[in-house]
PDB file of N, CA and C in Angstrom:
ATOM      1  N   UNK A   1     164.758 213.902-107.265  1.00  0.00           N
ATOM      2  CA  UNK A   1     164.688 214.499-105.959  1.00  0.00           C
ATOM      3  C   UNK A   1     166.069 214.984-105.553  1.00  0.00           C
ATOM      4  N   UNK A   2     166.176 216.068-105.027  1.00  0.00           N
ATOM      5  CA  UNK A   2     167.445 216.716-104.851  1.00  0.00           C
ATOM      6  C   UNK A   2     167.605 216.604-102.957  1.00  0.00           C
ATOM      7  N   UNK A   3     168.377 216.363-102.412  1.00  0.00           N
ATOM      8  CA  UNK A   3     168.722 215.947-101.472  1.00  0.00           C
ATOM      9  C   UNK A   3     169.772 216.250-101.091  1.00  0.00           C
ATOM     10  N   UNK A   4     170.443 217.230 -99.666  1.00  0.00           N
ATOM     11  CA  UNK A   4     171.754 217.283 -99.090  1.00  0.00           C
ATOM     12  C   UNK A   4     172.118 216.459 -97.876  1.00  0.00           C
ATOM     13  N   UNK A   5     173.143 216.064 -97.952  1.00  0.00           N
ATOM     14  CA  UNK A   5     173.967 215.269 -97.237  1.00  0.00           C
ATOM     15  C   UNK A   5     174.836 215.438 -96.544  1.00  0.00           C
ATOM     16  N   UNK A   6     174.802 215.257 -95.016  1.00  0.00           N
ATOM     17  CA  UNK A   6     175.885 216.404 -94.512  1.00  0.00           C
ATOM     18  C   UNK A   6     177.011 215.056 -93.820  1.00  0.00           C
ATOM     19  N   UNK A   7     178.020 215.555 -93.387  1.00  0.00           N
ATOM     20  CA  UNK A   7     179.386 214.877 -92.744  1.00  0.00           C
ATOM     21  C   UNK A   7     178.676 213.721 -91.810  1.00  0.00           C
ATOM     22  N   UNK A   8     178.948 212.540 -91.322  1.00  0.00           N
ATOM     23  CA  UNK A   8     179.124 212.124 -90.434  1.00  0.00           C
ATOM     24  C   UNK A   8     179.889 211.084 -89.789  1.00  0.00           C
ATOM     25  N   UNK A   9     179.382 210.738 -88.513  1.00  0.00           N
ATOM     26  CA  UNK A   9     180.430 210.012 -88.270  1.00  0.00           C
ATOM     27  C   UNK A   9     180.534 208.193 -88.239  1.00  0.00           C
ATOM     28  N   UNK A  10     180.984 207.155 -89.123  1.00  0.00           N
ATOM     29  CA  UNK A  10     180.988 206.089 -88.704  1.00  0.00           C
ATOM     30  C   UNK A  10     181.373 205.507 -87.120  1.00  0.00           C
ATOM     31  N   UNK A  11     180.408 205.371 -86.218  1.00  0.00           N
ATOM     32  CA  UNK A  11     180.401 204.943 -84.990  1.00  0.00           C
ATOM     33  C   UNK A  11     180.749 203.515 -84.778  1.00  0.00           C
ATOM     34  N   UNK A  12     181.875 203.259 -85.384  1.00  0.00           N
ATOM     35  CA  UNK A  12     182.508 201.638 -85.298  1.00  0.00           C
ATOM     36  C   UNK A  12     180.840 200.577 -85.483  1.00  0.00           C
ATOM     37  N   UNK A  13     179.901 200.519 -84.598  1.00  0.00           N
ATOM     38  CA  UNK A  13     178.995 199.537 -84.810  1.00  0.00           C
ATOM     39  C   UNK A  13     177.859 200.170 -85.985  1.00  0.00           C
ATOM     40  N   UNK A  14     177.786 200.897 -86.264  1.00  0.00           N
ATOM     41  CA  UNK A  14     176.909 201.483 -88.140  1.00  0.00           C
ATOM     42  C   UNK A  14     177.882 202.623 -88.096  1.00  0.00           C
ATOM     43  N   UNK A  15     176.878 203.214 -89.104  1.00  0.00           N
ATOM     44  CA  UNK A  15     177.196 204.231 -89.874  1.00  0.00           C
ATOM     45  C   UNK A  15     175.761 205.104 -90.150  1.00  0.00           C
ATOM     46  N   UNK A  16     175.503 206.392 -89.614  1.00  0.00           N
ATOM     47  CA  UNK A  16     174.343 206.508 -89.877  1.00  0.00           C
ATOM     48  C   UNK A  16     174.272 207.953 -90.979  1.00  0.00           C
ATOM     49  N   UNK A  17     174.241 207.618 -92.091  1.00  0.00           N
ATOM     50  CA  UNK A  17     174.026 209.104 -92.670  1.00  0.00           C
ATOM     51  C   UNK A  17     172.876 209.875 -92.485  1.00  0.00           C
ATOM     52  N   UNK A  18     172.827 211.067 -92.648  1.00  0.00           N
ATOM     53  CA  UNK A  18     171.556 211.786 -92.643  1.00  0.00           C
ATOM     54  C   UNK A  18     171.391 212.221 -93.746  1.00  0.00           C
ATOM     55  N   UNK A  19     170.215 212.856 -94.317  1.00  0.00           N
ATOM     56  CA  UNK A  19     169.754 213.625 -95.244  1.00  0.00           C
ATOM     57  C   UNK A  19     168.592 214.443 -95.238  1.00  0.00           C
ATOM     58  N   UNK A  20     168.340 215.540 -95.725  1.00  0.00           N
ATOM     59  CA  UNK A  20     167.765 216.386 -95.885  1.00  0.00           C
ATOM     60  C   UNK A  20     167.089 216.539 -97.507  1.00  0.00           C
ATOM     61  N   UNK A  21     165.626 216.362 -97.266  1.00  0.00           N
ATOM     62  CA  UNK A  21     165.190 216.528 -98.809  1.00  0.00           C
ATOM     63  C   UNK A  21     164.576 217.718 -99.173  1.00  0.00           C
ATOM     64  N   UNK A  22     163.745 218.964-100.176  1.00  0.00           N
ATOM     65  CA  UNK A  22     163.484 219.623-100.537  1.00  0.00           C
ATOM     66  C   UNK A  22     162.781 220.395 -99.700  1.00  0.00           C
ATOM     67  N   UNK A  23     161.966 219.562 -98.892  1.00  0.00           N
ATOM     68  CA  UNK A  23     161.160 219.819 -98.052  1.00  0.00           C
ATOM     69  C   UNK A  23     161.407 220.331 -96.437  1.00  0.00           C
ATOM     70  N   UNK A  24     162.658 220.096 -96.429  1.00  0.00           N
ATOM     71  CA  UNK A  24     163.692 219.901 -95.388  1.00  0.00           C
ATOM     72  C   UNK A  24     163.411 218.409 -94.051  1.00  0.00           C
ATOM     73  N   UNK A  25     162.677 217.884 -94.743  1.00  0.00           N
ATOM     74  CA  UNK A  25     162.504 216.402 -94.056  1.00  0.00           C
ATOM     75  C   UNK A  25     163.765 215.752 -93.846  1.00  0.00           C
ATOM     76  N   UNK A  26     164.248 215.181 -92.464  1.00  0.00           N
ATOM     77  CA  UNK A  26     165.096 214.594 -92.290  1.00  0.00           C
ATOM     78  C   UNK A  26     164.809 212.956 -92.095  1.00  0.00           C
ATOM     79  N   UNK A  27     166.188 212.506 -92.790  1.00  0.00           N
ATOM     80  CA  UNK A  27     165.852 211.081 -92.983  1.00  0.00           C
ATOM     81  C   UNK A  27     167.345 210.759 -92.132  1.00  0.00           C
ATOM     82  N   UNK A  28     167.477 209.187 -91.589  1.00  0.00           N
ATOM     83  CA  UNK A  28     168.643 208.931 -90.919  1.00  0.00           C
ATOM     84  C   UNK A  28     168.567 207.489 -91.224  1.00  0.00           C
ATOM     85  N   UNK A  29     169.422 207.240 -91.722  1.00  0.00           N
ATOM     86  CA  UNK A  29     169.766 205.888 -91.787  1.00  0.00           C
ATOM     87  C   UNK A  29     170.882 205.188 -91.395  1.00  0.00           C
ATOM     88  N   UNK A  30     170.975 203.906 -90.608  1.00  0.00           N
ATOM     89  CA  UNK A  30     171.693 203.108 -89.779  1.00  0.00           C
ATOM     90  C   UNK A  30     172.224 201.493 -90.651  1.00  0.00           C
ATOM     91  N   UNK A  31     173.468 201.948 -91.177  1.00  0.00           N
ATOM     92  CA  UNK A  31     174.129 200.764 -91.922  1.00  0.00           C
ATOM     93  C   UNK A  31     175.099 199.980 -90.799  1.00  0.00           C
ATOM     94  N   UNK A  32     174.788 198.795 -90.532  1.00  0.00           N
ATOM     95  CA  UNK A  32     175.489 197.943 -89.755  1.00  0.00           C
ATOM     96  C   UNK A  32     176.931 197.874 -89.980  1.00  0.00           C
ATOM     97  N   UNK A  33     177.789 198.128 -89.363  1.00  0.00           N
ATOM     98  CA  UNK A  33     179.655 197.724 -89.743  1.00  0.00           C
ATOM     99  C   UNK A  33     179.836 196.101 -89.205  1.00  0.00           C
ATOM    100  N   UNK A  34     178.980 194.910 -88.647  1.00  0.00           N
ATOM    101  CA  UNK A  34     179.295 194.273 -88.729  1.00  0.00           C
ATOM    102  C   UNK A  34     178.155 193.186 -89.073  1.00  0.00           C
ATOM    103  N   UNK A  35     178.798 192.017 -89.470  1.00  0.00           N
ATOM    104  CA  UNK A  35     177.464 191.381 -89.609  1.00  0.00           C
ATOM    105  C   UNK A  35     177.306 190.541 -89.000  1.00  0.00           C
ATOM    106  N   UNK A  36     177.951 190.069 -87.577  1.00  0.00           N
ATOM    107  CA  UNK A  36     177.378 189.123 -86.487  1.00  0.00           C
ATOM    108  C   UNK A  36     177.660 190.104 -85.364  1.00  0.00           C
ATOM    109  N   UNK A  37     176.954 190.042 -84.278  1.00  0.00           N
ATOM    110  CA  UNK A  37     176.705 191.302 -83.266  1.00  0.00           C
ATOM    111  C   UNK A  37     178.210 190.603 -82.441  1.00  0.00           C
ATOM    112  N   UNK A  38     178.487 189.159 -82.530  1.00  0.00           N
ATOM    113  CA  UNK A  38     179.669 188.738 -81.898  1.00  0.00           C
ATOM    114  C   UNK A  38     180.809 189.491 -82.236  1.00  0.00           C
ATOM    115  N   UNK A  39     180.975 189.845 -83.346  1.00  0.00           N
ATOM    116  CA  UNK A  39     182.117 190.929 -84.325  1.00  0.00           C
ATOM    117  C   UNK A  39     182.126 192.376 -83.798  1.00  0.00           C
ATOM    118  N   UNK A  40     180.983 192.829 -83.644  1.00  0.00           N
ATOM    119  CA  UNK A  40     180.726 194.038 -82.864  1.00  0.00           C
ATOM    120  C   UNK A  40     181.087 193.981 -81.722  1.00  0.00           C
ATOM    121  N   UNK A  41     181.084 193.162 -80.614  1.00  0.00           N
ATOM    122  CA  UNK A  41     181.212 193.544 -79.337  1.00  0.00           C
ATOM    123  C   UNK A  41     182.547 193.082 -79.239  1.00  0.00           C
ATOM    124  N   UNK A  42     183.311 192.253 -79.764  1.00  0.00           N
ATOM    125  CA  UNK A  42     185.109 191.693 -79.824  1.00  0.00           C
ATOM    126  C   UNK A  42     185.292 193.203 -80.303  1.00  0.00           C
ATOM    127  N   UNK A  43     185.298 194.003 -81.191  1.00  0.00           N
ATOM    128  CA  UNK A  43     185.719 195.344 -81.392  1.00  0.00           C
ATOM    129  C   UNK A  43     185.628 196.420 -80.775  1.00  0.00           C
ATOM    130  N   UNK A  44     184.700 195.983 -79.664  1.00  0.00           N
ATOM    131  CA  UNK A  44     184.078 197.279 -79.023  1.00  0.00           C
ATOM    132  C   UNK A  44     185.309 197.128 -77.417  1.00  0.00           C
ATOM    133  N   UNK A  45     185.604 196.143 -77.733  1.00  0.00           N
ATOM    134  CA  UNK A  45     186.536 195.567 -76.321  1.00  0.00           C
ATOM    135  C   UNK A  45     188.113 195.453 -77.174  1.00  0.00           C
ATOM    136  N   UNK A  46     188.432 196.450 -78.124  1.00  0.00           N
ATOM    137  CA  UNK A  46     189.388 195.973 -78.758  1.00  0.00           C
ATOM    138  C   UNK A  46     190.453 197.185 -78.306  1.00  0.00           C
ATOM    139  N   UNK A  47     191.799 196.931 -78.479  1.00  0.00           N
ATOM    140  CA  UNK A  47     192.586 198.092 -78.250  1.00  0.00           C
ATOM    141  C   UNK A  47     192.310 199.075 -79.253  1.00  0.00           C
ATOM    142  N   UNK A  48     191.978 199.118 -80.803  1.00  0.00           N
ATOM    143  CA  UNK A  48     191.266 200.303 -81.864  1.00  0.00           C
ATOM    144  C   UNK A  48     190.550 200.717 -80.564  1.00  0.00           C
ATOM    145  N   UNK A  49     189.430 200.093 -80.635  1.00  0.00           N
ATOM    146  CA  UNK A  49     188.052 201.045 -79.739  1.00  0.00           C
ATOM    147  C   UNK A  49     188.452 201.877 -79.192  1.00  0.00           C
ATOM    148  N   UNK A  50     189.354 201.362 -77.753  1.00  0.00           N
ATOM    149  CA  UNK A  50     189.574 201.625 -76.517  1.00  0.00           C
ATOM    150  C   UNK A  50     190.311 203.155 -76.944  1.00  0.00           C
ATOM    151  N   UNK A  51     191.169 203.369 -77.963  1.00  0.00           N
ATOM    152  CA  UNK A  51     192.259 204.348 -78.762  1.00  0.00           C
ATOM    153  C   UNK A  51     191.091 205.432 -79.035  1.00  0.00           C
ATOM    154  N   UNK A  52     190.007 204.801 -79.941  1.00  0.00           N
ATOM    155  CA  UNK A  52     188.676 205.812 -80.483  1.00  0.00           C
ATOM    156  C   UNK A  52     187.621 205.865 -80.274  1.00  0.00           C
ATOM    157  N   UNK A  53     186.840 205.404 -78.699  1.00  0.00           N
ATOM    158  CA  UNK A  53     185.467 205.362 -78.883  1.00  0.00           C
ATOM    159  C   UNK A  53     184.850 206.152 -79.437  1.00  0.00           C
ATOM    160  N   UNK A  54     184.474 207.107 -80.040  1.00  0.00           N
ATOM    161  CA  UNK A  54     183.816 208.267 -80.797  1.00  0.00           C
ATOM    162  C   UNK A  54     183.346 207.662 -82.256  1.00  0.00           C
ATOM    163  N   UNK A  55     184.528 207.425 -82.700  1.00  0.00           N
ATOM    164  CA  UNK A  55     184.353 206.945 -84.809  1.00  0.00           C
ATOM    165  C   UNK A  55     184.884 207.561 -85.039  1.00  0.00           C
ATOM    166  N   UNK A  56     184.967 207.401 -86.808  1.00  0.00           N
ATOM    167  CA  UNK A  56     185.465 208.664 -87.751  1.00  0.00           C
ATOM    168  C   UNK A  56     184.624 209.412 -88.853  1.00  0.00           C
ATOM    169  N   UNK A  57     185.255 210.344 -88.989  1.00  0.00           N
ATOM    170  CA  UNK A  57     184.277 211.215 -89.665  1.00  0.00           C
ATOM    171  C   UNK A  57     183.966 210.753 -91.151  1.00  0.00           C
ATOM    172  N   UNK A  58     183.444 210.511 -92.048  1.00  0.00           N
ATOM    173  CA  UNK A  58     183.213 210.145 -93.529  1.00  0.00           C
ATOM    174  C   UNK A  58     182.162 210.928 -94.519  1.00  0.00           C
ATOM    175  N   UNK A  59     182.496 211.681 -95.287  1.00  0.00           N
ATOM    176  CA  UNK A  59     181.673 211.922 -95.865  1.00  0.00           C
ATOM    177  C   UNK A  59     180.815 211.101 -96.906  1.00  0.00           C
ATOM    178  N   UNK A  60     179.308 211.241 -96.673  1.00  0.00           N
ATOM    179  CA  UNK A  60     178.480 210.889 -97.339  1.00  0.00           C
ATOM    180  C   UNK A  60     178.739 210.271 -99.033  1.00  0.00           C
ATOM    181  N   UNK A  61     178.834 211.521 -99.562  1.00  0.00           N
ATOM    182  CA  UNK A  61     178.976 211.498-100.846  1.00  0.00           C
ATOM    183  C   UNK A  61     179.821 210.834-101.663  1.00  0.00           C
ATOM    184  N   UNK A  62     181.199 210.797-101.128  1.00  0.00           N
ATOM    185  CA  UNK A  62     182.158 210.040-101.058  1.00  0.00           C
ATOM    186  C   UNK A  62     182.104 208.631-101.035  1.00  0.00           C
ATOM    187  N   UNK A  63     181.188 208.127 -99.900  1.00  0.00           N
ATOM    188  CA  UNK A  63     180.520 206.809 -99.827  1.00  0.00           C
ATOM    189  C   UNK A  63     179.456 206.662-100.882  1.00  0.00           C
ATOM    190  N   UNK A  64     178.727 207.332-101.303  1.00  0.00           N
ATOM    191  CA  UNK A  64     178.255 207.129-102.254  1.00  0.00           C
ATOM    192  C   UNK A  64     178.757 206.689-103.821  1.00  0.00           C
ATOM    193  N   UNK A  65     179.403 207.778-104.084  1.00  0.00           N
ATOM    194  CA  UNK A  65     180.658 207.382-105.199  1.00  0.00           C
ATOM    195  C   UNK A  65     181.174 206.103-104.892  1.00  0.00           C
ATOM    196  N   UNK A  66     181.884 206.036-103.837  1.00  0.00           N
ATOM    197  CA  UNK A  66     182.367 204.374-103.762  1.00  0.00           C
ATOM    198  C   UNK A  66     180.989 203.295-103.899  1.00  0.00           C
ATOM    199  N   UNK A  67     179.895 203.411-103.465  1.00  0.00           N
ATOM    200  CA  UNK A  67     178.804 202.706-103.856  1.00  0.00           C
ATOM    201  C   UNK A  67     178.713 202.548-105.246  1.00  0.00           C
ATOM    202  N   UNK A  68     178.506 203.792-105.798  1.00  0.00           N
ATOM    203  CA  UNK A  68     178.389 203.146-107.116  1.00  0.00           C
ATOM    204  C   UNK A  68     179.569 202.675-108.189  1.00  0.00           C
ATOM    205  N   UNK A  69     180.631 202.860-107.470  1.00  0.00           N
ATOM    206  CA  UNK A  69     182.002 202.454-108.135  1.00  0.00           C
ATOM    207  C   UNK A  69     182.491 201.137-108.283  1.00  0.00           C
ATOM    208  N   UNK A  70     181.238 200.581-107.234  1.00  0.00           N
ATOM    209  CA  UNK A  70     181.532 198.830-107.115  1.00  0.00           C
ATOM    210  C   UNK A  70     181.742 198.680-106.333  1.00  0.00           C
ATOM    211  N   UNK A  71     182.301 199.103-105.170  1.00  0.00           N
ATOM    212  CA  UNK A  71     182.678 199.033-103.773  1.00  0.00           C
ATOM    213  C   UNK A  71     182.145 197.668-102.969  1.00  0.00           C
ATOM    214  N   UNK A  72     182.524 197.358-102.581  1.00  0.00           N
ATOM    215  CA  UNK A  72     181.920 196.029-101.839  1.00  0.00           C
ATOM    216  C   UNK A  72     181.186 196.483-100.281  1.00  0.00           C
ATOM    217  N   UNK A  73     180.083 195.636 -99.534  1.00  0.00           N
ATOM    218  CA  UNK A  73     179.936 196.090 -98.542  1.00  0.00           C
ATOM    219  C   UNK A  73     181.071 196.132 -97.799  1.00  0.00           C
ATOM    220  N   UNK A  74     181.532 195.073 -97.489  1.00  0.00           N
ATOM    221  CA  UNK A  74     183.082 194.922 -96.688  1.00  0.00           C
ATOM    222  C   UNK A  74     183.972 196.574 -97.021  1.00  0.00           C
ATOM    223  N   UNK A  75     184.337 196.861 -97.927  1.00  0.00           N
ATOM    224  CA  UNK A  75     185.143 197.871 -98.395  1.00  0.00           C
ATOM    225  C   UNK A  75     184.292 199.016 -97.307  1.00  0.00           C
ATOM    226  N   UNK A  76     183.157 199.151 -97.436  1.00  0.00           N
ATOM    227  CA  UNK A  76     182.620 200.481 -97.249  1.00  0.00           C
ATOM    228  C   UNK A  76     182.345 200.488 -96.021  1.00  0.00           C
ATOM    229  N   UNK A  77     182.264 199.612 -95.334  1.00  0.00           N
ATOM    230  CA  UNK A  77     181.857 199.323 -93.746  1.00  0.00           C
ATOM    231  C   UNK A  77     183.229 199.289 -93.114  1.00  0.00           C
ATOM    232  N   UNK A  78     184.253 198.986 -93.966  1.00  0.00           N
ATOM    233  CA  UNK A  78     185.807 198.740 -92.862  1.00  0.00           C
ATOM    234  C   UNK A  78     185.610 200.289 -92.180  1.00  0.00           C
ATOM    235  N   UNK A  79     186.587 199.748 -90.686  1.00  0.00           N
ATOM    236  CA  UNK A  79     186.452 201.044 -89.715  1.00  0.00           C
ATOM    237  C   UNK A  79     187.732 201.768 -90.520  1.00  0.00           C
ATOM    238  N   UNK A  80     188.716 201.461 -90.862  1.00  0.00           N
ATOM    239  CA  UNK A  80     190.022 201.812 -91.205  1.00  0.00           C
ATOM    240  C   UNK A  80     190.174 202.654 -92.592  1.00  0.00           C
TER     241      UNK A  80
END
């Protein structure tokens, strides 16, 4: 299945990529950046945040490659 993947943005609490398949069906998926919601909201009240509420931009594919490169969740979820 051939599938495009466009830019987006890690929003400090996920990460949601999108995709587009042949059909032009859109899919969105929501990867957690933390794994106790207590971790999330200490960051969301953090001087980072306060500097970037928005996120940063990451490309997809890129994350992908690091997925299959071995990448750890930790690695791929850091905001930094």
């Amino acid at each position: 299945m051939v599938h495009t993947a466009s830019a987006r943005l890690n929003t400090h609490s996920f990460s949601p990529p999108s995709n587009r398949d042949p059909d032009n069906n859109q899919v969105e998926l929501l990867i957690d950046n933390f794994e106790d919601v207590r971790d999330g909201k200490a960051y969301m009240q953090s001087p980072a945040f306060a500097e970037n509420p928005i996120g940063v931009a990451f490309e997809p594919d890129t994350f992908v490659a690091r997925l299959a490169g071995g990448a750890s969740a930790t690695e791929l979820t850091r905001l930094a």
